[in-house]
N, C-alpha and C. Protein backbone atom coordinates (compact mmCIF):
# COMPACT_ATOMS: atom_id res chain seq x y z
N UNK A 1 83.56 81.61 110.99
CA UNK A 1 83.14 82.97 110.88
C UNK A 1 82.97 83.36 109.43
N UNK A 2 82.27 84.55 109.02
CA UNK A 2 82.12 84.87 108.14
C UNK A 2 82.65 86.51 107.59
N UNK A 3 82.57 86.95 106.30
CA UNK A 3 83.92 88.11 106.72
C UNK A 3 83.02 89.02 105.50
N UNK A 4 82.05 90.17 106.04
CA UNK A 4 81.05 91.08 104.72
C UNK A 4 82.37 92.29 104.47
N UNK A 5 82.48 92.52 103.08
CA UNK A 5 82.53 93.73 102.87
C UNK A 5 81.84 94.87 102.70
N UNK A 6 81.87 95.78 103.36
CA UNK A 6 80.49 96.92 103.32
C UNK A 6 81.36 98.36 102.82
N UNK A 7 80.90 98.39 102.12
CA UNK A 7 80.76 100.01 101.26
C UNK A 7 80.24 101.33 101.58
N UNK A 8 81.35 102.12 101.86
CA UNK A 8 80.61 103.39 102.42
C UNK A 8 81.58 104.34 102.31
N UNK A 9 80.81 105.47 102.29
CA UNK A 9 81.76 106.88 102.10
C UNK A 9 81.56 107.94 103.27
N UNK A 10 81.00 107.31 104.20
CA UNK A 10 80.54 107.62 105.64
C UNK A 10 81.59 107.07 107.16
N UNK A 11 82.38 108.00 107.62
CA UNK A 11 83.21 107.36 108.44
C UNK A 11 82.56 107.23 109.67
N UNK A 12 81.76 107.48 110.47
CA UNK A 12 81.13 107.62 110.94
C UNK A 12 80.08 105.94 110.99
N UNK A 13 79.52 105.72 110.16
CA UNK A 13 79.39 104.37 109.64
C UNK A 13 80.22 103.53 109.61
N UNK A 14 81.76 103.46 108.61
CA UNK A 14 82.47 102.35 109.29
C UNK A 14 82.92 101.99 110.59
N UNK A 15 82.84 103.00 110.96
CA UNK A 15 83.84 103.02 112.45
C UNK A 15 82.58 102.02 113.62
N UNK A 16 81.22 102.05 113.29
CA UNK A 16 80.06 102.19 114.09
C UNK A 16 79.98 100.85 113.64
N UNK A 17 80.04 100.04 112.27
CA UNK A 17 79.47 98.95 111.69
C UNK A 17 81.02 98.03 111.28
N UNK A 18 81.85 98.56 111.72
CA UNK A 18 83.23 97.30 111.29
C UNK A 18 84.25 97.10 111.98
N UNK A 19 84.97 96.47 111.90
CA UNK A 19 86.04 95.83 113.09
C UNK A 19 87.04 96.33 112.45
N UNK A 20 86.96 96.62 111.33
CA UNK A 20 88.21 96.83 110.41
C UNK A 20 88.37 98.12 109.55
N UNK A 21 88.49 99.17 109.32
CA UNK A 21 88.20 100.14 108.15
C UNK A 21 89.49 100.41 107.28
N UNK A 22 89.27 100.17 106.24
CA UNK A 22 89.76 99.68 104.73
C UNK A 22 89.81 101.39 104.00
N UNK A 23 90.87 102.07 103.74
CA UNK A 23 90.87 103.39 103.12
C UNK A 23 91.27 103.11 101.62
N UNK A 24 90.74 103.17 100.50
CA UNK A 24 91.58 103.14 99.74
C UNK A 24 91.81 104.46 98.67
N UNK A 25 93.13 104.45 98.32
CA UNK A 25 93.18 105.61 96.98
C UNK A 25 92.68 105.94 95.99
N UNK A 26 92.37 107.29 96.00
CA UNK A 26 91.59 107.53 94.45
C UNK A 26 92.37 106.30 93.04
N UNK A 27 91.50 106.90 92.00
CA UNK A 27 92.35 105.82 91.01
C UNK A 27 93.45 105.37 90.93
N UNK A 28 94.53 104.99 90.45
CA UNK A 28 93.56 103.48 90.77
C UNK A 28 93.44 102.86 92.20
N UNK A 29 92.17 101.92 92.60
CA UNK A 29 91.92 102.32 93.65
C UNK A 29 92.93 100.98 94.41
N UNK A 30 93.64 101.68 95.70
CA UNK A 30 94.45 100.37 96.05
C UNK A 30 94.85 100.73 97.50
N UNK A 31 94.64 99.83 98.28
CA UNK A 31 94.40 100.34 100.30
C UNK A 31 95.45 101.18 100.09
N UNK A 32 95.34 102.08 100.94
CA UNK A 32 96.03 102.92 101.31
C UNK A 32 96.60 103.06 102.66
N UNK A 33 95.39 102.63 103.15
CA UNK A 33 94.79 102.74 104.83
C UNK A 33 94.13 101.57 105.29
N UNK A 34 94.76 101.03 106.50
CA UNK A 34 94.58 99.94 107.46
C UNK A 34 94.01 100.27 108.76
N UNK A 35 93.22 100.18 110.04
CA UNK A 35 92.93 99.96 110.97
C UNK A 35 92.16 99.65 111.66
N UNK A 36 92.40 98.73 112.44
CA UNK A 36 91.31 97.80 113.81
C UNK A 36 90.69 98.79 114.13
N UNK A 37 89.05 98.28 114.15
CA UNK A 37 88.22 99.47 115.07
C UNK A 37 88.19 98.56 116.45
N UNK A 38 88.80 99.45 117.57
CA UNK A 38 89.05 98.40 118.86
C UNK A 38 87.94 98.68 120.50
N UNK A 39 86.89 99.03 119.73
CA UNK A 39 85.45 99.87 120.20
C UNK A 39 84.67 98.17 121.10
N UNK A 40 84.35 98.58 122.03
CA UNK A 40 83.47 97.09 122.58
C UNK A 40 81.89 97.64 121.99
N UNK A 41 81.82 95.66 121.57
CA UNK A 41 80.22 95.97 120.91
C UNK A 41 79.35 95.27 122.01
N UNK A 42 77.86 95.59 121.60
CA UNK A 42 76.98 96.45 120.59
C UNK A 42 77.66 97.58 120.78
N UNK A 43 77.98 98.34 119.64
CA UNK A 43 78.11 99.77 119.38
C UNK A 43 76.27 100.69 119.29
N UNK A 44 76.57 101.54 120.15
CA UNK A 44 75.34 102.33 120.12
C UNK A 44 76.07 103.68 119.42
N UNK A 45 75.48 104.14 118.70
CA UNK A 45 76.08 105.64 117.63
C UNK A 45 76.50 106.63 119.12
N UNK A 46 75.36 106.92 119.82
CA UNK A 46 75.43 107.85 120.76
C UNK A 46 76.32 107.39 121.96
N UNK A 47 76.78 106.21 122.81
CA UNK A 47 77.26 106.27 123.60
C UNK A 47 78.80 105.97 122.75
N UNK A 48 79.10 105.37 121.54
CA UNK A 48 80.23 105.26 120.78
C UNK A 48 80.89 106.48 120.69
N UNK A 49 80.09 107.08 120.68
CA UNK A 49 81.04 108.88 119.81
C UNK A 49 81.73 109.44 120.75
N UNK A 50 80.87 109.10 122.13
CA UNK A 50 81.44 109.60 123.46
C UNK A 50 82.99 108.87 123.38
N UNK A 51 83.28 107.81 123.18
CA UNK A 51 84.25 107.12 123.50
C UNK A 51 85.81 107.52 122.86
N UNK A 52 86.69 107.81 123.66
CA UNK A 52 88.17 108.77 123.04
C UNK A 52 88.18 107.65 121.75
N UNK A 53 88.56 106.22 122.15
CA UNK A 53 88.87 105.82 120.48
C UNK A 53 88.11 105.91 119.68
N UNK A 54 86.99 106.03 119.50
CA UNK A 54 86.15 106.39 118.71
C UNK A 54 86.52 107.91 117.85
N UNK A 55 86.70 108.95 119.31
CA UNK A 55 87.25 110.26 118.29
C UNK A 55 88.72 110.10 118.17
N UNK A 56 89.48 109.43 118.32
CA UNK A 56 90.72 109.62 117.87
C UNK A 56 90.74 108.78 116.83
N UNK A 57 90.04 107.47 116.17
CA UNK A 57 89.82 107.09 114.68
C UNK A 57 89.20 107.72 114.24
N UNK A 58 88.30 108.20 113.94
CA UNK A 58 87.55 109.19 113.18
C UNK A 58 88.25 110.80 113.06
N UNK A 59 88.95 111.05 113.80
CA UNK A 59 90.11 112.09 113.29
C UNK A 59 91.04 111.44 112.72
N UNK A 60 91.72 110.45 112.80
CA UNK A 60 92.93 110.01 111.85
C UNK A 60 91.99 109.39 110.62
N UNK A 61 91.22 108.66 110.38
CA UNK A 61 90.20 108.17 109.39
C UNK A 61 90.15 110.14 108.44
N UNK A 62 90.03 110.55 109.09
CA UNK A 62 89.40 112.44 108.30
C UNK A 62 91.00 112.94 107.87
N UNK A 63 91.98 112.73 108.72
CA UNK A 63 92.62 113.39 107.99
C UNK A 63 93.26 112.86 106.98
N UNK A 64 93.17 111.16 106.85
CA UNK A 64 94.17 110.64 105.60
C UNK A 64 93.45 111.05 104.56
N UNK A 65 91.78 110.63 104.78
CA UNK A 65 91.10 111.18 103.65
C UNK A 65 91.05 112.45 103.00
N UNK A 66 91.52 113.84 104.10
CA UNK A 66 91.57 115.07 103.53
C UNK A 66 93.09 115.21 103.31
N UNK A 67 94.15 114.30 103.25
CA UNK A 67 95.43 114.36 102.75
C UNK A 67 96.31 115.34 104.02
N UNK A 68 96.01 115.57 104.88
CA UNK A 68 96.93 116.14 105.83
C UNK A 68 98.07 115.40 106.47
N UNK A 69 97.86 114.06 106.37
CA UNK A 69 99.05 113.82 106.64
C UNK A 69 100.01 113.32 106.12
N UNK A 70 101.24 113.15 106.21
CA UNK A 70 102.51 112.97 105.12
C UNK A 70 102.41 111.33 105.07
N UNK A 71 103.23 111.44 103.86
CA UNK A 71 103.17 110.73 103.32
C UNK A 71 103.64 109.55 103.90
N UNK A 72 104.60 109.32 104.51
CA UNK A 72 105.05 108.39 105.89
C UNK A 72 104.51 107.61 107.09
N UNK A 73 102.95 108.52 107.35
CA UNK A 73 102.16 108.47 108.10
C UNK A 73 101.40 106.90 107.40
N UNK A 74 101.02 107.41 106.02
CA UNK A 74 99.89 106.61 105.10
C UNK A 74 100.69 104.73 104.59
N UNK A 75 101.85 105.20 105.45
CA UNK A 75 102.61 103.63 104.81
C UNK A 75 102.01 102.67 105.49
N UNK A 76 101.54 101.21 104.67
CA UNK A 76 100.67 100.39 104.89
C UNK A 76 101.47 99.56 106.16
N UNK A 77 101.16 98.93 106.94
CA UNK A 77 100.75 97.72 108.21
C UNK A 77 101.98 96.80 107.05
N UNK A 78 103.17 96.21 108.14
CA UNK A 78 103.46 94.73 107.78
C UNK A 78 102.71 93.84 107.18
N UNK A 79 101.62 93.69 108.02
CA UNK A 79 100.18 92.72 108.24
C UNK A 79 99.82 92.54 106.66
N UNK A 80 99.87 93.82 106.52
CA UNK A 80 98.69 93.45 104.91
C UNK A 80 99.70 93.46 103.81
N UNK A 81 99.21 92.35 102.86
CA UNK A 81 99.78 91.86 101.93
C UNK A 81 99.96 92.30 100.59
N UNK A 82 100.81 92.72 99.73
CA UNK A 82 101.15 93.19 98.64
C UNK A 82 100.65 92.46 97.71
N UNK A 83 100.13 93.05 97.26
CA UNK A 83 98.81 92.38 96.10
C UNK A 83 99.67 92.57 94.65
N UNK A 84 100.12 93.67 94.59
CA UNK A 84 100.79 94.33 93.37
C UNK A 84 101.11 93.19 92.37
N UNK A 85 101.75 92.07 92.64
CA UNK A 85 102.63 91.26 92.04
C UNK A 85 101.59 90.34 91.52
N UNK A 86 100.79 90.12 92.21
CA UNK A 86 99.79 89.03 91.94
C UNK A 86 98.80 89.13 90.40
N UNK A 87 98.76 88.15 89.83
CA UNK A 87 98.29 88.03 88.61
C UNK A 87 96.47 88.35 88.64
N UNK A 88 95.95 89.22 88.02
CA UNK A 88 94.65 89.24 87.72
C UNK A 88 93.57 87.70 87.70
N UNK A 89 92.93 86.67 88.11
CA UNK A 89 91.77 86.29 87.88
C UNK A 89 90.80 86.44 87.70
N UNK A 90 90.17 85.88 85.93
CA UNK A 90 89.12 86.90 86.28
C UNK A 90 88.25 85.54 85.50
């Protein structure tokens, strides 16, 4: 398999085009936010939106981004790995 990163400031778009949506923090920029989009594909925009998980990620996707929820909420997944320590390559 192969694994794109795609760029967007459109939630609506990730949720529609990725398996995965990646939040990260203003400067400096570093995930913040983890979650499986768990939607059966082809995703169609219009019959997707209908779908509860669809609006219940795209409301939690809106509110980390508009900061409503505490801070407890935003703590990262076991899963993903602490980068922090790791040495720059460049």
């Amino acid at each position: 398999g192969k694994t794109v990163v795609f760029v967007t400031h459109s939630i609506d778009e990730a949720v529609l085009l990725g398996d995965r949506v990646v939040v990260f923090s203003p400067r400096p920029g570093r995930i913040s936010y983890m979650a499986d989009v768990n939607l059966e594909r082809p995703r169609y925009a219009y019959d997707a939106r209908a779908e509860p998980g669809y609006i219940d990620l795209r409301e939690q996707l809106w509110e980390i981004l508009v900061g409503k929820r505490d801070q407890a909420d935003r703590q990262l997944d076991d899963s993903i790995p602490d980068t922090s320590e790791r040495p720059v390559v460049s």
